[in-house]
Protein backbone atom coordinates (compact mmCIF):
# COMPACT_ATOMS: atom_id res chain seq x y z
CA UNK A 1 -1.06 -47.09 -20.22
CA UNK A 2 2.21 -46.25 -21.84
CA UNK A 3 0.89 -43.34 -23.24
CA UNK A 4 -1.06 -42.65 -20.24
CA UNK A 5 2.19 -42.50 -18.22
CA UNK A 6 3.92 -39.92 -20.86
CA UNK A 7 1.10 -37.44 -21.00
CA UNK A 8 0.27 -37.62 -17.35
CA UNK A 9 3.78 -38.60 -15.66
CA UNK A 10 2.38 -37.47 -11.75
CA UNK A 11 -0.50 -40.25 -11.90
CA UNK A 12 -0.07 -43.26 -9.84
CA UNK A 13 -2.11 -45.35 -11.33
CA UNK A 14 -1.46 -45.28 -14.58
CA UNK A 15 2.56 -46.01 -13.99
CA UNK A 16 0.65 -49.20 -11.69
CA UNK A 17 -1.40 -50.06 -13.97
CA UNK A 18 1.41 -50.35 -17.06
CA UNK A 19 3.66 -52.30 -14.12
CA UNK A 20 0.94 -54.51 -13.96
CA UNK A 21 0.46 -55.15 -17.29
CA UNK A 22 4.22 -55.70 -17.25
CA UNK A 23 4.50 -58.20 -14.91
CA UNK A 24 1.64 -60.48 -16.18
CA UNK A 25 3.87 -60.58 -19.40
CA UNK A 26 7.14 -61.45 -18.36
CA UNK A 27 8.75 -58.47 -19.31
CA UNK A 28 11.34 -58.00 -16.76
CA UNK A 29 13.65 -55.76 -18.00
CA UNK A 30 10.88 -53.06 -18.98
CA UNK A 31 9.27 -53.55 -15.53
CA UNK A 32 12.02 -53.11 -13.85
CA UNK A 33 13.35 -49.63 -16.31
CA UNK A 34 9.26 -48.82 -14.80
CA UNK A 35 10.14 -49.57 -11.43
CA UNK A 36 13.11 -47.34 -11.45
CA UNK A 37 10.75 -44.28 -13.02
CA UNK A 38 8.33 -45.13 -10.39
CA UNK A 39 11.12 -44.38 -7.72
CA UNK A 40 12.32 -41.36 -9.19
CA UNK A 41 8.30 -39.79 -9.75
CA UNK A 42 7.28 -40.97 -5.95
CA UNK A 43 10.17 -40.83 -3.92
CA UNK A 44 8.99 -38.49 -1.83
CA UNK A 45 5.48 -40.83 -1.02
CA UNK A 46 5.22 -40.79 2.69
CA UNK A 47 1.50 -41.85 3.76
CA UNK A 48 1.43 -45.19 4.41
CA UNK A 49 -1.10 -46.93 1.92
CA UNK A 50 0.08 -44.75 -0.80
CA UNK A 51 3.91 -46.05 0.62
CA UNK A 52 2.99 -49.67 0.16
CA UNK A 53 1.10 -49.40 -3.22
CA UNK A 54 4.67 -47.86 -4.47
CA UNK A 55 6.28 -50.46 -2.63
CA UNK A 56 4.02 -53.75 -4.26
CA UNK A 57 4.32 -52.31 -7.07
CA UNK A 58 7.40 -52.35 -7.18
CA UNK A 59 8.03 -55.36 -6.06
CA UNK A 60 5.55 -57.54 -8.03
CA UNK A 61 8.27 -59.14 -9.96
CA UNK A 62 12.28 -59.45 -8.27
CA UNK A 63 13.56 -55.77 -8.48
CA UNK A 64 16.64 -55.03 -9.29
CA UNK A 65 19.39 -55.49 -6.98
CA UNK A 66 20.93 -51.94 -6.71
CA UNK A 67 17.07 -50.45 -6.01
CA UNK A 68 15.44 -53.15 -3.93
CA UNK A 69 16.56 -51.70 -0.81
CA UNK A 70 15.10 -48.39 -1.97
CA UNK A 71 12.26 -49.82 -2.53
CA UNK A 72 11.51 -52.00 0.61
CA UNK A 73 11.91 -49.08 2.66
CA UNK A 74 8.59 -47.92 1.50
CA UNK A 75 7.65 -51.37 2.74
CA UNK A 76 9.22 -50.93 5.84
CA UNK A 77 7.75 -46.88 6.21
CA UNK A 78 4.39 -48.16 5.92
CA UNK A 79 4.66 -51.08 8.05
CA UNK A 80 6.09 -48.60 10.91
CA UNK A 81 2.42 -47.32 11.13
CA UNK A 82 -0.18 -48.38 13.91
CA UNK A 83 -1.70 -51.42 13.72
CA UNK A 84 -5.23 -50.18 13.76
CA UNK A 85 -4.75 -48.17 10.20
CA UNK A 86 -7.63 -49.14 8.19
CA UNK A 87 -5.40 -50.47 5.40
CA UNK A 88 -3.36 -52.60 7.51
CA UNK A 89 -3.68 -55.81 6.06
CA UNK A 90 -2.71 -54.43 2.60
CA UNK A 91 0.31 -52.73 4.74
CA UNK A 92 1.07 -56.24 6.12
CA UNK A 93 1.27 -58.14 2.79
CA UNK A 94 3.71 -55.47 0.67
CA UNK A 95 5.60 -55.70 4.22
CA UNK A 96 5.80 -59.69 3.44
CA UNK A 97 6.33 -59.40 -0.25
CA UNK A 98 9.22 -57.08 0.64
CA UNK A 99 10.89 -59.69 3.42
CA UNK A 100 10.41 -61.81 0.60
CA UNK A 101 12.80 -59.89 -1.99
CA UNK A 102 14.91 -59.39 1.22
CA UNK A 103 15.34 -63.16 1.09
CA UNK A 104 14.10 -63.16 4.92
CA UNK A 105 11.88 -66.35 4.52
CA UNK A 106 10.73 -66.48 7.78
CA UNK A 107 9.62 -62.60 8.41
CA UNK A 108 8.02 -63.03 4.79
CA UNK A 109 5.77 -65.90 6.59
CA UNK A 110 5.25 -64.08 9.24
CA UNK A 111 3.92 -61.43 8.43
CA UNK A 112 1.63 -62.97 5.57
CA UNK A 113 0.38 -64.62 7.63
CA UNK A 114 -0.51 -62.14 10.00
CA UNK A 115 -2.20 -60.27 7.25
CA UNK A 116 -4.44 -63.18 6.45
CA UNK A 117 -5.89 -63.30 9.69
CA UNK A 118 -6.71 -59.14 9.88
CA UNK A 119 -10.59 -58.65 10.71
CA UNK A 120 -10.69 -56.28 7.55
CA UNK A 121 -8.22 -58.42 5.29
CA UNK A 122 -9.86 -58.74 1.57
CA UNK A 123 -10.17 -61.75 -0.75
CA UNK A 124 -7.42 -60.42 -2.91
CA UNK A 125 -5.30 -59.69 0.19
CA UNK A 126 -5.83 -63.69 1.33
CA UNK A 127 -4.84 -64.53 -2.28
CA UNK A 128 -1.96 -63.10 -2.63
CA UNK A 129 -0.52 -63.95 0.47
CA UNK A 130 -0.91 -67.45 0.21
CA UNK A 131 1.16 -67.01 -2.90
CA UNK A 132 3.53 -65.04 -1.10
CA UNK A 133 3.52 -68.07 1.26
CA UNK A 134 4.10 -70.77 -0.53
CA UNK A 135 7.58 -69.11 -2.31
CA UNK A 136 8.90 -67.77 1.20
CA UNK A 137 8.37 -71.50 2.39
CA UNK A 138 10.32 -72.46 -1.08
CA UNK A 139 12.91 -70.13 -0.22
CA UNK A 140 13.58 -71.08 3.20
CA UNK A 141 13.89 -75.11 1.79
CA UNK A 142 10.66 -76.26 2.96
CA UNK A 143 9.36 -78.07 0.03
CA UNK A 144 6.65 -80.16 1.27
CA UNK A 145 5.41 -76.89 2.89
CA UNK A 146 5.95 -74.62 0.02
CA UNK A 147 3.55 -77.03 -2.27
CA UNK A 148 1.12 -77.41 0.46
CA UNK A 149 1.10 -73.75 0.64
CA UNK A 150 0.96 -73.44 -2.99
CA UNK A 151 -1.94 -76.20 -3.35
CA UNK A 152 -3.63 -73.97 -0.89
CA UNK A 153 -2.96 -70.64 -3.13
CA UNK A 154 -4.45 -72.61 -6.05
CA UNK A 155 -7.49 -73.92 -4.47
CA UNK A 156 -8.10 -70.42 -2.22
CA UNK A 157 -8.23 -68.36 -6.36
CA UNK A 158 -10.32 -71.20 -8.08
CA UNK A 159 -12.73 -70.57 -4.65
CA UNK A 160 -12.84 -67.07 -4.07
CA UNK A 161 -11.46 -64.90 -7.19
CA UNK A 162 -13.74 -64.07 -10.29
CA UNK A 163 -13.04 -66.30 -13.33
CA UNK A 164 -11.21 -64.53 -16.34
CA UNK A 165 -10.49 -65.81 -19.81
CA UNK A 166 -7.39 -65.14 -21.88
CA UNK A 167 -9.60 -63.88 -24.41
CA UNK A 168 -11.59 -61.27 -22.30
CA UNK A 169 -11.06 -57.74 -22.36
CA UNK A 170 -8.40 -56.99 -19.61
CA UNK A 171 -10.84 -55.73 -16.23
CA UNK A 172 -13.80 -57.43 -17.90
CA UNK A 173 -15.92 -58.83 -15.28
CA UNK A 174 -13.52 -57.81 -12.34
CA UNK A 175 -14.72 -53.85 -12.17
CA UNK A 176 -11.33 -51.43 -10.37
CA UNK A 177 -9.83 -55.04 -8.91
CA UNK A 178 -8.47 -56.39 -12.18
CA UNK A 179 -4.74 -55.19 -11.33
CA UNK A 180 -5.16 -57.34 -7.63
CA UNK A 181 -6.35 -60.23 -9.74
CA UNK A 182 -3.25 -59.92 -11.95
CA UNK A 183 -0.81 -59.82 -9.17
CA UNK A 184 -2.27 -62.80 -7.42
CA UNK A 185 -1.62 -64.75 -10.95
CA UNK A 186 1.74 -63.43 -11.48
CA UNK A 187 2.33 -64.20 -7.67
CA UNK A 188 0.98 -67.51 -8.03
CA UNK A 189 2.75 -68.16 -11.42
CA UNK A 190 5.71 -67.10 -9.79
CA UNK A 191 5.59 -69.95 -7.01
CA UNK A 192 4.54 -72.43 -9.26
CA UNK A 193 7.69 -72.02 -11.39
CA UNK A 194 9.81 -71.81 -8.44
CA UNK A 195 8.30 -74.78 -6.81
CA UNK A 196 7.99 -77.43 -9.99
CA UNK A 197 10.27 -75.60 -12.25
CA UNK A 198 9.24 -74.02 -15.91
């Protein structure tokens, strides 16, 4: 995706794809050199899902300080929309993820929650906002809650997520949803670390 991203620098997905990658790895400091490409390629992104894909993106792992603002507001430009957008749920769990960066516990649980309970609100959607859940309860000091959340994240992706080995070809088995399947384990790796420690 690297080189995908250098020979075609206007494609979305391939810089999501490589952030992806990125995050599942660790690698902060080259996600976040991504994340700041990603901002300076799509700044101008104003439709709303194509807003909060930027913004989730970007906000899979903790941005950096000096651009999380920047990118929230793509967060916050997509969550501006009407509530009967047919992406809304996915609009209302980037809008958590970026109350989350924010630091603003309680709007973070508000409003993954809220996208939980959407009639068109996908598996991967559910996932990830339980993880989402589970670190904004962390963050606000709410322990017990923030591992009953997270015991909730766990048991919700051994339920309703495809399996997929370490030793599988990355997407293998999980068709265009591998990259939602990543960021619900990075999410959920995320919490757990908070939560218990490394």
């Amino acid at each position: 995706f690297t080189k995908l991203v250098a020979i075609v620098p206007n494609d979305f997905n391939g810089y999501r794809s490589l952030a992806v990658l990125l995050a599942q790895a660790g690698d902060l400091p080259r996600y976040r050199q991504l994340s700041g490409a990603i901002l300076r390629q799509f700044g101008t992104t104003s439709a709303p899902p194509d807003s909060a894909q930027v913004a989730e993106t970007c906000l899979l792992l903790p941005p950096a300080p000096e651009t999380l603002e920047a990118i929230a507001r793509f967060a916050d430009s997509a969550a501006a929309t009407c509530s009967n957008h047919q992406q809304w749920a996915e609009i209302q769990l980037v809008k958590s993820l970026a109350e989350l960066r924010r630091g603003h516990g309680r709007e973070a649980l508000v409003w993954a929650k809220n996208a939980q309970v959407t009639p068109e609100a996908e598996r991967w959607v559910c996932a990830k906002s339980r993880a989402i859940m589970a670190l904004a309860e962390h963050q606000l000091g709410h322990q017990e809650d923030a591992r009953s959340s997270l015991e909730d994240a766990v048991d919700y992706l051994n339920r309703k997520m495809p399996k997929y080995e370490a030793d599988e070809v990355v997407g293998a088995g999980l068709g265009d949803y591998w990259k939602d399947w990543v960021m619900a384990s990075a999410l959920l790796a995320e919490a757990k670390g908070a939560i218990y420690g490394p």
